[in-house]
C-alpha atoms as a PDB file:
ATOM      1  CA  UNK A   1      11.742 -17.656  -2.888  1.00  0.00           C
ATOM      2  CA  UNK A   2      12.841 -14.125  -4.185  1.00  0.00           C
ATOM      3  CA  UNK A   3       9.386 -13.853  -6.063  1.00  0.00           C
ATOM      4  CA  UNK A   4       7.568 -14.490  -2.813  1.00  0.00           C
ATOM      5  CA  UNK A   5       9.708 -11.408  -1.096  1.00  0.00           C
ATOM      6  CA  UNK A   6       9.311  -9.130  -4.090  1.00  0.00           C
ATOM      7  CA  UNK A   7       5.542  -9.893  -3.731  1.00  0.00           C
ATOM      8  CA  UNK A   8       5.232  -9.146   0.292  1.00  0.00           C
ATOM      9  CA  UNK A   9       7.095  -5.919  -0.599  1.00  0.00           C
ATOM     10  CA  UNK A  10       4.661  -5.315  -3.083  1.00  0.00           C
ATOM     11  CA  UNK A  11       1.720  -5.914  -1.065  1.00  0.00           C
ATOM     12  CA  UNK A  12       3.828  -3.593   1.858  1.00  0.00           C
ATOM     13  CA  UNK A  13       4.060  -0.927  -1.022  1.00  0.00           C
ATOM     14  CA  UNK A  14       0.231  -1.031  -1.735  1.00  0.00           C
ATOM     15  CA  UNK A  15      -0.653  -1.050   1.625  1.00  0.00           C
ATOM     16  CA  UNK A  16       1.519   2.216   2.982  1.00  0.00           C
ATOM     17  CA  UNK A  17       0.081   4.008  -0.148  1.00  0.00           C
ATOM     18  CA  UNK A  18      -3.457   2.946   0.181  1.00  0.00           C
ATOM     19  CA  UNK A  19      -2.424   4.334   4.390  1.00  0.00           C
ATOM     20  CA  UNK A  20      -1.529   7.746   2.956  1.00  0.00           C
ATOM     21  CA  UNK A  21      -3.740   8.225   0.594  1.00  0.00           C
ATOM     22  CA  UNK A  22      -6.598   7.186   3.023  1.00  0.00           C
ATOM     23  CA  UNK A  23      -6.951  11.178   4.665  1.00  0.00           C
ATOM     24  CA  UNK A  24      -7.177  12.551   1.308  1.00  0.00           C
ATOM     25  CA  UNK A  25     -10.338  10.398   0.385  1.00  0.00           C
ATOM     26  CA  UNK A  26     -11.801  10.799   3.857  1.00  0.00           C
ATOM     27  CA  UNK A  27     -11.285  14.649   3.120  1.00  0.00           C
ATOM     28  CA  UNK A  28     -12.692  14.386   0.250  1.00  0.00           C
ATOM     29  CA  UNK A  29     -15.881  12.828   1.030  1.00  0.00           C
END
């Protein structure tokens, strides 16, 4: 059960960092 939360926070990780670094690859292209 704790490796399925440490995986959803992983996945929450990934997913705000793939939100921020979203406007720098827009600006970029």
């Amino acid at each position: 059960m704790k490796n399925e939360f440490n995986f959803a926070s992983g996945l929450a990780t990934l997913d705000t960092f793939f939100l921020l670094l979203l406007p720098y690859v827009i600006s970029i292209i």
